[in-house]
Protein backbone atom coordinates (compact mmCIF):
# COMPACT_ATOMS: atom_id res chain seq x y z
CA UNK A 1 -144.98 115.32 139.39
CA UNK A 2 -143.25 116.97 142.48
CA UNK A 3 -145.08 116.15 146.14
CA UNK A 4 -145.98 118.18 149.02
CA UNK A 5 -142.51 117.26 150.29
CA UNK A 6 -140.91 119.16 147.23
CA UNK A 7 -142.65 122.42 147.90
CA UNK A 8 -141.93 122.23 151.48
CA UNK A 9 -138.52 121.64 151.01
CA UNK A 10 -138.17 123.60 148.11
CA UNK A 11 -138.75 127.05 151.12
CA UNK A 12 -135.27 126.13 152.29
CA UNK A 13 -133.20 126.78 148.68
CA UNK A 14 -135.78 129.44 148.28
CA UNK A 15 -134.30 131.50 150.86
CA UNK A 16 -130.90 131.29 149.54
CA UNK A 17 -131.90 133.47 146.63
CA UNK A 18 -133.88 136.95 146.44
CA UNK A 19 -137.11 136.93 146.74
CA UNK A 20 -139.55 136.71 143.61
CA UNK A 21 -141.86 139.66 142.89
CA UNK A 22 -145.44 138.72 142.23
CA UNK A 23 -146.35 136.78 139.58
CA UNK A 24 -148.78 138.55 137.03
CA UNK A 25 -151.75 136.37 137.33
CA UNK A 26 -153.12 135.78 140.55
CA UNK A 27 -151.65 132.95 142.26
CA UNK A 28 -154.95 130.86 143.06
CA UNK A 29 -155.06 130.76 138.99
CA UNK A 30 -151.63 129.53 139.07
CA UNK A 31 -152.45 126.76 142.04
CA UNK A 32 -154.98 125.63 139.71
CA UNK A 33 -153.24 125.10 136.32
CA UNK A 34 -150.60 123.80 138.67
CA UNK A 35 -153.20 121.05 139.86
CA UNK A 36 -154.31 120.58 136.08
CA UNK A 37 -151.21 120.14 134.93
CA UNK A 38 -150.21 117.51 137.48
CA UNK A 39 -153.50 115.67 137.50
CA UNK A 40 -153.76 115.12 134.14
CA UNK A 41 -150.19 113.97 133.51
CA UNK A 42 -151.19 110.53 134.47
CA UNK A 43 -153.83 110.26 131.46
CA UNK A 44 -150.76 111.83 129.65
CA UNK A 45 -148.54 108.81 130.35
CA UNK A 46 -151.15 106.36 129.48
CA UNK A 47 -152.03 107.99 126.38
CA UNK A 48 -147.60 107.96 125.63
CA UNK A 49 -147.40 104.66 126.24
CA UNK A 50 -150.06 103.47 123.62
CA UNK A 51 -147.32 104.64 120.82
CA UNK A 52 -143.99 104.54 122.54
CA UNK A 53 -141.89 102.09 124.89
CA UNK A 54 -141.51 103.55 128.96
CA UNK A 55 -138.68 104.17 128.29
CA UNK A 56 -139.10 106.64 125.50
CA UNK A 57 -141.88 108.04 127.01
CA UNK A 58 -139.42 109.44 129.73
CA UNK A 59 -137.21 109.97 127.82
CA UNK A 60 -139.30 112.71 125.46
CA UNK A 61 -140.48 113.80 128.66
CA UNK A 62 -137.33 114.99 130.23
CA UNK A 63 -135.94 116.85 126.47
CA UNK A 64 -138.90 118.96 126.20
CA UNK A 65 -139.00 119.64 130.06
CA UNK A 66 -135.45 120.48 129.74
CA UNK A 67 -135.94 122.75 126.71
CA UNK A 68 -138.67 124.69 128.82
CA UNK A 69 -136.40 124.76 131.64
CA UNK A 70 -133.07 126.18 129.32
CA UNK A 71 -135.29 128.47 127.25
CA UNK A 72 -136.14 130.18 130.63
CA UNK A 73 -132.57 130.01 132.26
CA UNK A 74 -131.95 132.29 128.85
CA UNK A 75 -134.24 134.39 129.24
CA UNK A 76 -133.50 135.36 133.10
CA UNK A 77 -129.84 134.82 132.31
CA UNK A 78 -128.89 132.38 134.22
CA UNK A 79 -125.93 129.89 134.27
CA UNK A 80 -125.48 125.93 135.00
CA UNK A 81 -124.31 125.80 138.29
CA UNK A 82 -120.05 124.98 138.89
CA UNK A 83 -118.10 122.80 140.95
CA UNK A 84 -118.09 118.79 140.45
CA UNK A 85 -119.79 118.19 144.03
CA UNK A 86 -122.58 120.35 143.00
CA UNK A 87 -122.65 118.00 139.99
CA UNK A 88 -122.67 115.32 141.77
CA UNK A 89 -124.86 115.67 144.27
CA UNK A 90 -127.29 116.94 141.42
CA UNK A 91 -126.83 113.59 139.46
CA UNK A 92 -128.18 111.75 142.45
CA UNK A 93 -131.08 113.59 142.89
CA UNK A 94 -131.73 113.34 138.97
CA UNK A 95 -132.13 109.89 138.98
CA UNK A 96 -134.06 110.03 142.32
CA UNK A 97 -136.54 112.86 141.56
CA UNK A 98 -136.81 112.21 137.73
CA UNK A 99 -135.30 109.41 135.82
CA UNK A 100 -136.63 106.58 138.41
CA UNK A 101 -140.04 107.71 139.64
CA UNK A 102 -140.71 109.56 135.68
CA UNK A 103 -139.70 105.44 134.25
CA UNK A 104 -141.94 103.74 137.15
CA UNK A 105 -145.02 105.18 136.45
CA UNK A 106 -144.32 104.66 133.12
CA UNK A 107 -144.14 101.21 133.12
CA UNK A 108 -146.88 100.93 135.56
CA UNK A 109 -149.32 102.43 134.11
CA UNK A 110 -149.28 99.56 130.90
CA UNK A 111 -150.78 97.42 133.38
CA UNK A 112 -152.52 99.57 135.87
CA UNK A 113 -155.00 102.51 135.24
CA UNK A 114 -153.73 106.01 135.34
CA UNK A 115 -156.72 106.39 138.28
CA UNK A 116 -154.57 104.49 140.52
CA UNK A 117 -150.97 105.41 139.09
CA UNK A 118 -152.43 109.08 140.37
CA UNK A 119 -153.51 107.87 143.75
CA UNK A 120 -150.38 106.23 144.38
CA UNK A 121 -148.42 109.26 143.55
CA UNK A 122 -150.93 110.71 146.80
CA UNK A 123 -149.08 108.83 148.96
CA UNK A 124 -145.57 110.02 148.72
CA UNK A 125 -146.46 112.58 151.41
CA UNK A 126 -146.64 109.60 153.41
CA UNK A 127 -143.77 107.57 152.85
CA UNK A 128 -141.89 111.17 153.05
CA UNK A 129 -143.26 111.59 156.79
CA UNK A 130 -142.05 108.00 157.57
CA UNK A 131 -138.54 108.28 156.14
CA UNK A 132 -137.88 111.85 157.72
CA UNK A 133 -138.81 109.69 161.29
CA UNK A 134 -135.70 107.93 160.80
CA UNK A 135 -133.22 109.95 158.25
CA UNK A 136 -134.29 113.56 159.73
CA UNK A 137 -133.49 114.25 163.41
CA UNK A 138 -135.00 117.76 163.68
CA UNK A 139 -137.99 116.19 162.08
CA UNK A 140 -139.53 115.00 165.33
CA UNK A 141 -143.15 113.09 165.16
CA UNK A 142 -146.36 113.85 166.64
CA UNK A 143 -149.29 112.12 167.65
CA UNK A 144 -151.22 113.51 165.51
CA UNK A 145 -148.87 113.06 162.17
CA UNK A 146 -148.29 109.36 163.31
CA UNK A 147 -152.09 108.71 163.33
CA UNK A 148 -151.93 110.52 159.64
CA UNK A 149 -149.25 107.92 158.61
CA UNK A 150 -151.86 105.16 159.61
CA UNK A 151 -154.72 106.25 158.16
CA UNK A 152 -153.17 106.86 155.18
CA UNK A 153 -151.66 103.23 154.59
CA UNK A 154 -155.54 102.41 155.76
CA UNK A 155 -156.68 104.24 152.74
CA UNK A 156 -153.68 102.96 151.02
CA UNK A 157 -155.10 99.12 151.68
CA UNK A 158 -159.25 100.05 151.28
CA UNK A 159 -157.61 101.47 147.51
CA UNK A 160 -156.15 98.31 146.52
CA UNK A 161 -158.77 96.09 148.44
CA UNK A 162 -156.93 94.62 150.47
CA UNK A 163 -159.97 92.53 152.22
CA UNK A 164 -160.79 90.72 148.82
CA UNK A 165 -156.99 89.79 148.60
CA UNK A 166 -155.82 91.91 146.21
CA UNK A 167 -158.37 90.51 143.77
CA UNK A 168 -158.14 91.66 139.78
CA UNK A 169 -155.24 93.94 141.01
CA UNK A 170 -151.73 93.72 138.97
CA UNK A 171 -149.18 93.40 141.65
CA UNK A 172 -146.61 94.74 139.94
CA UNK A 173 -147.51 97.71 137.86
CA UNK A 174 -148.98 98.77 141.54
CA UNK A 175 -145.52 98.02 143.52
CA UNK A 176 -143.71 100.10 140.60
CA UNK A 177 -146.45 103.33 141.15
CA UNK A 178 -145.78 103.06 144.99
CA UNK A 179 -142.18 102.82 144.43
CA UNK A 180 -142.30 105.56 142.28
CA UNK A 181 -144.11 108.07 144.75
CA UNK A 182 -141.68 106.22 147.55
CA UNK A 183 -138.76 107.44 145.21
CA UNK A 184 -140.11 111.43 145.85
CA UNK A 185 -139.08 111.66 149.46
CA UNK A 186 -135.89 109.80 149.38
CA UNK A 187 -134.69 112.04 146.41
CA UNK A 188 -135.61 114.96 148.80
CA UNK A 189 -134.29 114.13 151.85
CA UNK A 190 -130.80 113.66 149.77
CA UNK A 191 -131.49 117.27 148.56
CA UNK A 192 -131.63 118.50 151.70
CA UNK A 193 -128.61 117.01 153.26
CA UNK A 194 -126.33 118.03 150.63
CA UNK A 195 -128.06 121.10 148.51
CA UNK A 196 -129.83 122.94 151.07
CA UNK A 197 -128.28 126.77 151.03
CA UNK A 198 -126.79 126.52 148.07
CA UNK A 199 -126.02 129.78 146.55
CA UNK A 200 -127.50 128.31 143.39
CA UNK A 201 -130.88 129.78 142.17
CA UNK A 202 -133.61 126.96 142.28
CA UNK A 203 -133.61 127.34 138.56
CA UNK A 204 -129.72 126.81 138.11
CA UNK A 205 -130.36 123.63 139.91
CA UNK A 206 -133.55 122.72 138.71
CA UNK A 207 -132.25 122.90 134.91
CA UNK A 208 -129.20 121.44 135.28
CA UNK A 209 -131.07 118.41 137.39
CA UNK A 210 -133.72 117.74 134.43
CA UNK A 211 -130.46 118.22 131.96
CA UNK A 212 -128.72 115.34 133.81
CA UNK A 213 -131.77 113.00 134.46
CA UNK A 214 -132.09 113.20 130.26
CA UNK A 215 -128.58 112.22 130.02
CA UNK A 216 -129.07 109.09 132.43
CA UNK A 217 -132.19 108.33 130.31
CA UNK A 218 -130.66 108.61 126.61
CA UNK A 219 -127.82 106.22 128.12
CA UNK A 220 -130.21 103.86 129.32
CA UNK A 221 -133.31 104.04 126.60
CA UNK A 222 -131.47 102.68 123.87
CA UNK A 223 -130.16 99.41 125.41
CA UNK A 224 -133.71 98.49 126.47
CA UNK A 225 -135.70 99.26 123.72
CA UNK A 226 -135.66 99.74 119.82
CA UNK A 227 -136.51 102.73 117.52
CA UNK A 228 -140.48 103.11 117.04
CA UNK A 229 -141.45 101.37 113.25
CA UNK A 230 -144.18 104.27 112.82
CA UNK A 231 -144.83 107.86 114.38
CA UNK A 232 -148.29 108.12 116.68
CA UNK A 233 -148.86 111.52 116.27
CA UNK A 234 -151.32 111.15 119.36
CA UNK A 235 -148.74 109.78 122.07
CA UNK A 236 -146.43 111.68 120.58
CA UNK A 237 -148.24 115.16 121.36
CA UNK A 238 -148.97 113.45 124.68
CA UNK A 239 -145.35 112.93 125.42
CA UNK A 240 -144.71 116.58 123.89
CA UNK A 241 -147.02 118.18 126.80
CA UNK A 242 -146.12 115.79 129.30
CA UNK A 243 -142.70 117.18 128.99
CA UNK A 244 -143.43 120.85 128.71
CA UNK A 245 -146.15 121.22 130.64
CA UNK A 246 -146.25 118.43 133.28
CA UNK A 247 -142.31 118.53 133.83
CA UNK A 248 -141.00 122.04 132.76
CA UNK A 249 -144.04 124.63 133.11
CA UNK A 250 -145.08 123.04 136.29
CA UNK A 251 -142.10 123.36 137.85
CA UNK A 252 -141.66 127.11 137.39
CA UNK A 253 -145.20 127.60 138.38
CA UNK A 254 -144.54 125.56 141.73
CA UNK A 255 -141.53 127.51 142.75
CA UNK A 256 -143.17 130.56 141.64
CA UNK A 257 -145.78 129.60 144.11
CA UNK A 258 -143.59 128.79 146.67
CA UNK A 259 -141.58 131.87 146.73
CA UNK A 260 -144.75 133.83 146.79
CA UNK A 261 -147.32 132.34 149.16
CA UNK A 262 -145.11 129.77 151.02
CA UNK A 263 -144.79 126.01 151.14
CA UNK A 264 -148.20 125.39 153.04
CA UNK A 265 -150.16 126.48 150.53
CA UNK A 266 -148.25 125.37 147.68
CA UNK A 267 -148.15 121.74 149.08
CA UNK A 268 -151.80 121.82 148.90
CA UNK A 269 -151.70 120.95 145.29
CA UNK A 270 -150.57 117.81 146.00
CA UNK A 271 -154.38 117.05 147.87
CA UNK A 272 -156.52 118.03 144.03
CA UNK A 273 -153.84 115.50 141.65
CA UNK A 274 -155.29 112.63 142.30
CA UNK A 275 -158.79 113.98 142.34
CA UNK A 276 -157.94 115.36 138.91
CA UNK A 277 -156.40 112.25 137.67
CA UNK A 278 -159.42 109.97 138.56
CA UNK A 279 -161.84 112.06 136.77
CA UNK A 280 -159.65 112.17 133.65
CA UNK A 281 -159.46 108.80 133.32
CA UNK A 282 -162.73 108.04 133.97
CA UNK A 283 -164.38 110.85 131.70
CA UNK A 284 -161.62 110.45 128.85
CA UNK A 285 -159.68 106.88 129.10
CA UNK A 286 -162.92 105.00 130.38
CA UNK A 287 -161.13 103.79 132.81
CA UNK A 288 -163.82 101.74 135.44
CA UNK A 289 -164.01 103.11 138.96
CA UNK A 290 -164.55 101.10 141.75
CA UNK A 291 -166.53 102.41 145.03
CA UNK A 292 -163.35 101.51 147.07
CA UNK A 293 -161.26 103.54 145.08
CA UNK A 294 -162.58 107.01 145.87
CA UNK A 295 -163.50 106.17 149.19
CA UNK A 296 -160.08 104.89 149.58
CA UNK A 297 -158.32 108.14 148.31
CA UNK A 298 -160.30 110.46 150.44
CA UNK A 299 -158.92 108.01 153.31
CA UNK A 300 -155.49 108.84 151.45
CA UNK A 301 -155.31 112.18 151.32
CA UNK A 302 -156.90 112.91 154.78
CA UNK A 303 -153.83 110.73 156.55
CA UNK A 304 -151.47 112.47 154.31
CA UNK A 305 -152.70 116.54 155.28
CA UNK A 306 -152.24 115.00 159.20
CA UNK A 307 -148.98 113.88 158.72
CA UNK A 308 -148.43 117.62 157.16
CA UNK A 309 -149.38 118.95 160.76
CA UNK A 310 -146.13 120.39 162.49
CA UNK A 311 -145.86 121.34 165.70
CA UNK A 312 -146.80 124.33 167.34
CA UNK A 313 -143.86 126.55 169.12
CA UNK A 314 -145.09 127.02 172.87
């Protein structure tokens, strides 16, 4: 699940390569499977996680994301990218962009609903437009994107109901879904300081990032859990299109979209996942839905298209 800070950073790589020509169906049909894809990978997690360990669930997701991925580096033919820095620098953002936030709302959502494991994910837009205040200097803030940031940790707090102390919510399935979205905009603002220009196409880099985030996951899956006693057919076909839908397909759709209509209106996606997510797992988990919990996204989601404002040249 990439954010809004993704598909706006993703414009600066973008330009490094030659422009895309337009994709065959109409982008607003792409937006949306884009924002069906994404929304419902939340239910998707849930559903893994009924058969298989976190872990595992990450771990399937990132081989058949990465098989999407390599199937269409062969088709374009298109090479992993050279030179051990590159490597390197791609290894960090792995574990930042996938293998982390991928595990975290994994293991959140055993304890949490996938309703709020989506709406947390709606706040990395936020947490993005508070770390660029202090790691990005050409990033400067705004009146109007520093009232976002607050009325999005408002809607953050009216989400989790904050006035009846937390009450009935687990603590830390919730702190692992906000770490996870946190884990978005650090990953990016790495990407940015060390990838930006490369001469890399975005889906050299993108393939060879998912490749090493598997690697990091098949090291660390098997000391922390054991073989499953008995296939689930069910979360297995979850964890199947989680993987090569909701990690591989979706990101060649969003850079598709970004190289055609821009990062604006690609970002925009990022405003429909949690809507999307709610309603799944309400209409197909079950899951109960408070009246702060809407309420409290809308709140969300507002604060987070402010901080999205940028200033206007004079």
């Amino acid at each position: 699940m990439t954010t809004a800070t993704a598909a706006r950073d993703a414009a600066g790589a973008a330009s490094a390569v030659p422009s895309r020509p337009r994709g065959r169906l109409d982008w607003r049909l792409r937006f949306a499977a884009l924002s069906l894809i994404w929304g419902f990978s939340f239910l998707l997690i849930k559903v893994g996680t009924d058969g298989y360990a976190p872990f595992q669930v990450t771990l399937g997701r990132l081989v058949f994301g990465t098989a999407v991925l390599a199937a269409a580096m062969a088709v374009k033919r298109q090479r992993l990218p050279r030179g051990v820095r590159t490597w390197g620098h791609l290894a960090v953002a792995a574990f930042l962009l996938n293998a982390l936030p991928f595990s975290l709302f994994a293991y959140s959502e055993l304890t949490i609903p996938s309703t709020l494991a989506g709406i947390c994910n709606a706040t990395s837009p936020l947490w993005g437009m508070a770390l660029s205040l202090v790691a990005l200097s050409e990033d400067r803030p705004t009146r109007v994107r520093v009232a976002g940031l607050g009325i999005g940790f408002l809607g953050v707090l009216t989400v989790l109901g904050a006035w009846q102390g937390f009450h009935g919510l687990d603590a830390t399935g919730t702190a692992m879904a906000l770490l996870a979205s946190l884990s978005y905009p650090i990953g990016w603002i790495y990407v940015r300081r060390t990838l930006a220009g490369s001469s890399e196409s975005h889906l050299s880099l993108t393939g060879a990032q998912l490749l090493l985030a598997t690697l990091q996951l098949a090291v660390v899956t098997p000391l922390f859990t054991s073989s499953p006693t008995r296939l689930s057919l069910v979360p297995l076909l979850a964890i199947v299109a989680l993987g090569a839908l909701g990690t591989g397909l979706a990101v060649l759709i969003q850079y598709g979209l970004v190289s055609e209509v821009g990062p604006t209106t690609a970002q925009m996606v990022t405003y429909f996942i949690p809507v999307i997510a709610t309603a799944a797992g309400v209409a197909l988990l079950g899951e109960s839905l408070a009246w702060s919990t809407p309420v409290g996204a809308v709140v969300v989601l507002a604060g987070a298209a402010l901080t999205q404002v940028r200033r206007r040249n004079a």
